[in-house]
N, C-alpha and C. Protein backbone atom coordinates (compact mmCIF):
# COMPACT_ATOMS: atom_id res chain seq x y z
N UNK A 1 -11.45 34.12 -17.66
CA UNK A 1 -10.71 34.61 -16.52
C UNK A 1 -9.35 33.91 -16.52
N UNK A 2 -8.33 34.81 -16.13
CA UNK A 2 -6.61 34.31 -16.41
C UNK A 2 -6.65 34.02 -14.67
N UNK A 3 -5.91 32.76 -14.42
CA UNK A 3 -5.24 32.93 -13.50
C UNK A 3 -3.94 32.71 -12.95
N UNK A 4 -3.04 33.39 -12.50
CA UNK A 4 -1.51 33.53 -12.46
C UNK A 4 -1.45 32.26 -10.79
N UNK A 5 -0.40 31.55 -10.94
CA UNK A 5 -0.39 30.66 -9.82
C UNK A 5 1.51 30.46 -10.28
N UNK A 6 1.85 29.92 -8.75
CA UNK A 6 3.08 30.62 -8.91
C UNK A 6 3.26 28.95 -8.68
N UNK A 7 4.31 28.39 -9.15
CA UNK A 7 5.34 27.58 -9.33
C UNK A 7 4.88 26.32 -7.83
N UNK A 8 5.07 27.21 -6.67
CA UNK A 8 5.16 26.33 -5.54
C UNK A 8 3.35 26.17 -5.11
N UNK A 9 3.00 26.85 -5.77
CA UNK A 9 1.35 26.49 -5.99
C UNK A 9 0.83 25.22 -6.88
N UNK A 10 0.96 25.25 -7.97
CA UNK A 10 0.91 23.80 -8.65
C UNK A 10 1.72 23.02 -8.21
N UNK A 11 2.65 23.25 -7.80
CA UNK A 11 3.43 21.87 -7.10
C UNK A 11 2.95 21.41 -5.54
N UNK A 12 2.42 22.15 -4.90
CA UNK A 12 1.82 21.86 -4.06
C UNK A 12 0.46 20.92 -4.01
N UNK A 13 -0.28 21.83 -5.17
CA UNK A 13 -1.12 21.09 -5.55
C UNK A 13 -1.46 19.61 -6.20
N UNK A 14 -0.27 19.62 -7.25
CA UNK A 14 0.02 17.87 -7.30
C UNK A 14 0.07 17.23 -6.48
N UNK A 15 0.73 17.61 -5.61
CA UNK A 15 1.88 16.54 -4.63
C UNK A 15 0.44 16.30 -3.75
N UNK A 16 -0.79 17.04 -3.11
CA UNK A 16 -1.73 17.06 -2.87
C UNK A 16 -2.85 16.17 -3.43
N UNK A 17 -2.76 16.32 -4.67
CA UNK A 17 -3.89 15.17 -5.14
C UNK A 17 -3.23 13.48 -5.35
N UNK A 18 -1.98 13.91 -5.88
CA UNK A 18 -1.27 12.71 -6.00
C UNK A 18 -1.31 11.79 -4.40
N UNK A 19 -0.97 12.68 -3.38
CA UNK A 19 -1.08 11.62 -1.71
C UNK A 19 -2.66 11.67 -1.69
N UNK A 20 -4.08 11.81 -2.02
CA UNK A 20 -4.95 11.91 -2.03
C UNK A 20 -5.32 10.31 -2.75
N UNK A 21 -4.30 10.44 -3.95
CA UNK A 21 -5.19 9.22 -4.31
C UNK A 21 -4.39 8.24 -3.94
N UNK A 22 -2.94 8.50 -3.46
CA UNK A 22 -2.71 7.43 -2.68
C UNK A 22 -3.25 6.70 -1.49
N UNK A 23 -4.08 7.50 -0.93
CA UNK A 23 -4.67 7.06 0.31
C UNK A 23 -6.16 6.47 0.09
N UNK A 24 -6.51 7.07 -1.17
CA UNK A 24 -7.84 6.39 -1.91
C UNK A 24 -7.55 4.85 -2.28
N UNK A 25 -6.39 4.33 -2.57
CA UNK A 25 -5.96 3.02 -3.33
C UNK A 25 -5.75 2.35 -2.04
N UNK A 26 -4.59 2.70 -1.24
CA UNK A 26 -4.55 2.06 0.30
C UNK A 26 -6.29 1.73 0.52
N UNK A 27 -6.83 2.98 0.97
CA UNK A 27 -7.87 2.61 1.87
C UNK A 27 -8.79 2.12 1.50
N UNK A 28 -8.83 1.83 0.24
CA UNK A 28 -9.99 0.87 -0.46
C UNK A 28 -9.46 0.13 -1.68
N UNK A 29 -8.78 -1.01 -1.30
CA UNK A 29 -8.00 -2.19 -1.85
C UNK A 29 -9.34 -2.45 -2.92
N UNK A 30 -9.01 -3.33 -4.47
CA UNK A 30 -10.52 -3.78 -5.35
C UNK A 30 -10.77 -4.63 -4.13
N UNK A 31 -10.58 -5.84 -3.63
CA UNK A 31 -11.22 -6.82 -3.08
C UNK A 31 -12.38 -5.93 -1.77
N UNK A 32 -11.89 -4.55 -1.91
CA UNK A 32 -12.89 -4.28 -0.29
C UNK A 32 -13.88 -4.08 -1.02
N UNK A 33 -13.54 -3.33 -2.17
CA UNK A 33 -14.75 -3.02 -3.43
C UNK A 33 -15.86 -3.88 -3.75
N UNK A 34 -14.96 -5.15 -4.33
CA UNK A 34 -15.90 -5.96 -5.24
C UNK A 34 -17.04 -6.33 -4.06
N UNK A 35 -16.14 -7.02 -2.43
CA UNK A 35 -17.36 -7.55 -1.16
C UNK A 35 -18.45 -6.01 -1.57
N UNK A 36 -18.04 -4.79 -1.13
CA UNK A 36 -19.14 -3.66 -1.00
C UNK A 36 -19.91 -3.76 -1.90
N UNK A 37 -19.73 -4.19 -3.14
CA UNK A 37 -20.82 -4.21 -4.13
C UNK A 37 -21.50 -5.58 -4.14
N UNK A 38 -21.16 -6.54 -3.82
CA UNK A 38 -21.66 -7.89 -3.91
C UNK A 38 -22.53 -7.85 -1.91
N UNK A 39 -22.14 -7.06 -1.47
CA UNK A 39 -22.77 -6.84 -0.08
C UNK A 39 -24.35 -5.36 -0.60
N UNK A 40 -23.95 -4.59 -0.99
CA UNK A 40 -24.82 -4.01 -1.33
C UNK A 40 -25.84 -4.64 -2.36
N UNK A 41 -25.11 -5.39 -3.60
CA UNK A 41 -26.14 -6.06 -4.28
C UNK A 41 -27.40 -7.00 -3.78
N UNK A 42 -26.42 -7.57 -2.61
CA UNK A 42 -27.24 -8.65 -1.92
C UNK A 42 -28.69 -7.83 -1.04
N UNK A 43 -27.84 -6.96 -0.61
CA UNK A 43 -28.97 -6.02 0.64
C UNK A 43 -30.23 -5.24 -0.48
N UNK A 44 -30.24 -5.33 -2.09
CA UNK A 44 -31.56 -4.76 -2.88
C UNK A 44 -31.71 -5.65 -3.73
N UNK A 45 -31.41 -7.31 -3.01
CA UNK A 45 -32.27 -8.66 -3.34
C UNK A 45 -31.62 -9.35 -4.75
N UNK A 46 -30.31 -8.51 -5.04
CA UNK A 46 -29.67 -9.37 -6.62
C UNK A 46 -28.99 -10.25 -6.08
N UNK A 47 -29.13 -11.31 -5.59
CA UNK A 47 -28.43 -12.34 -5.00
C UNK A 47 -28.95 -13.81 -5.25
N UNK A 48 -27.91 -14.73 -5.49
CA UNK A 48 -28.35 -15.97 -5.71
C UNK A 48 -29.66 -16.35 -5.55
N UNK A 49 -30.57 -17.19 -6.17
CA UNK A 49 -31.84 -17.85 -4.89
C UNK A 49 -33.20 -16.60 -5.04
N UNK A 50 -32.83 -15.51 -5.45
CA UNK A 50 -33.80 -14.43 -5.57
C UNK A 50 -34.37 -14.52 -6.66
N UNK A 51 -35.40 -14.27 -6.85
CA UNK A 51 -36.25 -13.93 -8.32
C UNK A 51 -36.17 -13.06 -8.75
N UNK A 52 -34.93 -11.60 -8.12
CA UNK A 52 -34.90 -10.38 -9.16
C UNK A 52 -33.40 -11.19 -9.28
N UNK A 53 -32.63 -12.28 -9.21
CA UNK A 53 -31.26 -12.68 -9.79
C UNK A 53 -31.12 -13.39 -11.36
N UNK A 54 -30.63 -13.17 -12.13
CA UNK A 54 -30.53 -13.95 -13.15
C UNK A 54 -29.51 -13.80 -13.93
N UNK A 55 -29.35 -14.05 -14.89
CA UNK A 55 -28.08 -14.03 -15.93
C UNK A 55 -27.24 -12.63 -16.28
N UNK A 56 -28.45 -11.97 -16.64
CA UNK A 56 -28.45 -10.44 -16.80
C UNK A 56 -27.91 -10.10 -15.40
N UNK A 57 -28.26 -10.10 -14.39
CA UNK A 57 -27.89 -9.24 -13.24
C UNK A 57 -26.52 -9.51 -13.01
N UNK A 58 -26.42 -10.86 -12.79
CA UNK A 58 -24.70 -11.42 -12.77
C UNK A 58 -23.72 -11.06 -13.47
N UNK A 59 -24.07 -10.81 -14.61
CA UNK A 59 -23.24 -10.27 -15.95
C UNK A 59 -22.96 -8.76 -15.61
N UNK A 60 -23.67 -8.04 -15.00
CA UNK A 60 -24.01 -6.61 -14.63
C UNK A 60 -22.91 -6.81 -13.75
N UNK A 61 -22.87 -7.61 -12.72
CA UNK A 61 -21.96 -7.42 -11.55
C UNK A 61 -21.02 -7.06 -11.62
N UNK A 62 -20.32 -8.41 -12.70
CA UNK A 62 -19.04 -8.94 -13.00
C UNK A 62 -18.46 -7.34 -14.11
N UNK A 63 -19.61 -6.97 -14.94
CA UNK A 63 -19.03 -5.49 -16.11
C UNK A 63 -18.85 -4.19 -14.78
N UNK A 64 -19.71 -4.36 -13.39
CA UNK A 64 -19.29 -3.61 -12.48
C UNK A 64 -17.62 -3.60 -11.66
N UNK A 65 -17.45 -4.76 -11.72
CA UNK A 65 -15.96 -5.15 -11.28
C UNK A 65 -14.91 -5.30 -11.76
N UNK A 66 -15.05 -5.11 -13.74
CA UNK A 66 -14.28 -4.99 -14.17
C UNK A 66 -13.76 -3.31 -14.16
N UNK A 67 -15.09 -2.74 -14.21
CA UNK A 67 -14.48 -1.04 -13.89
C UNK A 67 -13.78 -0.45 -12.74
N UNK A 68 -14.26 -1.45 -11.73
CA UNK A 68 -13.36 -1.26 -10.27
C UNK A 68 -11.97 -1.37 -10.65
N UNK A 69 -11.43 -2.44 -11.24
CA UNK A 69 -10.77 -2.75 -11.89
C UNK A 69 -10.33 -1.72 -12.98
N UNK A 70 -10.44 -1.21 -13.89
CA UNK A 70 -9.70 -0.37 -14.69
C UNK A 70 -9.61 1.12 -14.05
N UNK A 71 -10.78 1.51 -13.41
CA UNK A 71 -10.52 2.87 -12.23
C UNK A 71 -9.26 3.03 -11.47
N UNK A 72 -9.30 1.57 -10.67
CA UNK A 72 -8.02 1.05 -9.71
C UNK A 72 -6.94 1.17 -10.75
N UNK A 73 -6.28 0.35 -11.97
CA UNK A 73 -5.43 0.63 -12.36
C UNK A 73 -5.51 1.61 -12.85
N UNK A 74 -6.26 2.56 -13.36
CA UNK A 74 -6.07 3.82 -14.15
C UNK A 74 -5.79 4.70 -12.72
N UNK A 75 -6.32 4.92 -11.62
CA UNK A 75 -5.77 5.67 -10.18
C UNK A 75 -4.15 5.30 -10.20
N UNK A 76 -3.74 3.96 -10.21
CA UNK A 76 -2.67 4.06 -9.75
C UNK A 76 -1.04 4.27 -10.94
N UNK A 77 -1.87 4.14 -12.23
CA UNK A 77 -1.09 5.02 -13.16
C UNK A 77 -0.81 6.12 -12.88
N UNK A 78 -1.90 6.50 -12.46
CA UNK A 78 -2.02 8.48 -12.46
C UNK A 78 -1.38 8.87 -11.41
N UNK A 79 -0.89 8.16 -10.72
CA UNK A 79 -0.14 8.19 -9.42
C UNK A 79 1.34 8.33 -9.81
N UNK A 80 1.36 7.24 -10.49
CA UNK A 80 3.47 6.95 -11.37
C UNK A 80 3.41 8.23 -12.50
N UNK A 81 2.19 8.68 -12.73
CA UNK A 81 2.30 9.99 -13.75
C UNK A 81 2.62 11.27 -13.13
N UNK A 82 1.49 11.33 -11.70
CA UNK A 82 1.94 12.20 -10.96
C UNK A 82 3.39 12.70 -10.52
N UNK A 83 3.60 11.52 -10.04
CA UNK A 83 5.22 11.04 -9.37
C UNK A 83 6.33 11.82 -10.13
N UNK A 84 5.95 11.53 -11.27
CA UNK A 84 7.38 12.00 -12.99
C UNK A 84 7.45 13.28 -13.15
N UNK A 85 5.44 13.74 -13.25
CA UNK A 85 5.64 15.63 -13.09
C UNK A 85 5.92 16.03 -11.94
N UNK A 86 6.08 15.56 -10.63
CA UNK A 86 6.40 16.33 -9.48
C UNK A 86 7.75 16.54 -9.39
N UNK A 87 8.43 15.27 -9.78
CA UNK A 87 9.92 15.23 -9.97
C UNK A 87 10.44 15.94 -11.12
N UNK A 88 9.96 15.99 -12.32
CA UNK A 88 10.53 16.65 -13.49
C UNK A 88 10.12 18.91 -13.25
N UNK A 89 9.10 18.88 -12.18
CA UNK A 89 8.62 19.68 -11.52
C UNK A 89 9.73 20.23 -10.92
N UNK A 90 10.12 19.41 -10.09
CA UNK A 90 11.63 20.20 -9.24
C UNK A 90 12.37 19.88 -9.87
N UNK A 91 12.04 19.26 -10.55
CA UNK A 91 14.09 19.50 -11.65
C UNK A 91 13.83 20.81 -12.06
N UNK A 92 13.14 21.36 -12.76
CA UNK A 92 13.05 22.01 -13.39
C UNK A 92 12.41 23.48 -12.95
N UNK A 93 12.59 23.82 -11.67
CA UNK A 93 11.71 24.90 -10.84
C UNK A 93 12.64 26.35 -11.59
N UNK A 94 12.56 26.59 -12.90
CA UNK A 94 13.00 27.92 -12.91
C UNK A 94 11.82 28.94 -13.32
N UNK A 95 10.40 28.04 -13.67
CA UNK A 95 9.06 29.13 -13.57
C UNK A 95 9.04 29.64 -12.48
N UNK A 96 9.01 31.54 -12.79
CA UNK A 96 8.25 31.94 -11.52
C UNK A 96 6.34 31.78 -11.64
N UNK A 97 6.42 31.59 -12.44
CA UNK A 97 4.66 31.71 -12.42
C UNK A 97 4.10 31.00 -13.77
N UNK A 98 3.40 30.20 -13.68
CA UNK A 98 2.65 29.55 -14.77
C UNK A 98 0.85 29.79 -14.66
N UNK A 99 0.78 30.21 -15.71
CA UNK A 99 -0.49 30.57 -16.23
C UNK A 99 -1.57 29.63 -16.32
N UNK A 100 -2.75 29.85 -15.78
CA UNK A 100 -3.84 28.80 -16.34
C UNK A 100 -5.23 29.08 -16.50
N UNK A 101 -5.91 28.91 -17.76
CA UNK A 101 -6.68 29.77 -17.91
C UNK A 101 -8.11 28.73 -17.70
N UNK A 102 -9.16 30.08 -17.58
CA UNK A 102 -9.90 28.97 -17.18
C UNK A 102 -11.62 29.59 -17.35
């Protein structure tokens, strides 16, 4: 199926996901992250002092927080990527219609 979408449609649509994930990065800083997962870990007993805690689980945590971590910076790349096509977007508004197939 072809679908025809006109110029101020994909640009709308960027500019849309792009403030989307800006408000995803605002409203959930890593540090609110890493507490939610080290708060959730704690509340299904992986926590210091426990007998389901050990080396393995800790190690788990920490490979969990490094992805918070590369998500977070990979979101806020995609943000300065967004930013370049929205702008190189209106530089360049002489499409009436761009194609996308799907």
């Amino acid at each position: 199926m072809l679908y025809i979408l006109s110029a101020n449609q994909v640009l709308r649509g960027l500019i849309m996901y792009r403030d989307t994930l800006k408000k995803m990065i605002n409203k959930h800083p890593q540090g609110q992250l890493y507490q939610m997962l080290d708060m959730f870990a704690g509340q299904a007993g992986f926590k210091q002092g426990s007998v389901l805690y050990n080396d393995a689980v800790a190690e788990r945590i920490e490979w969990h927080k490094q992805i918070i971590d590369q998500n977070y910076n990979d979101a806020r790349d995609l943000v300065v990527l967004l930013d370049q096509l929205i702008m190189n977007f209106q530089d360049n508004n002489n499409q009436d219609e761009l194609h996308y197939g799907c």
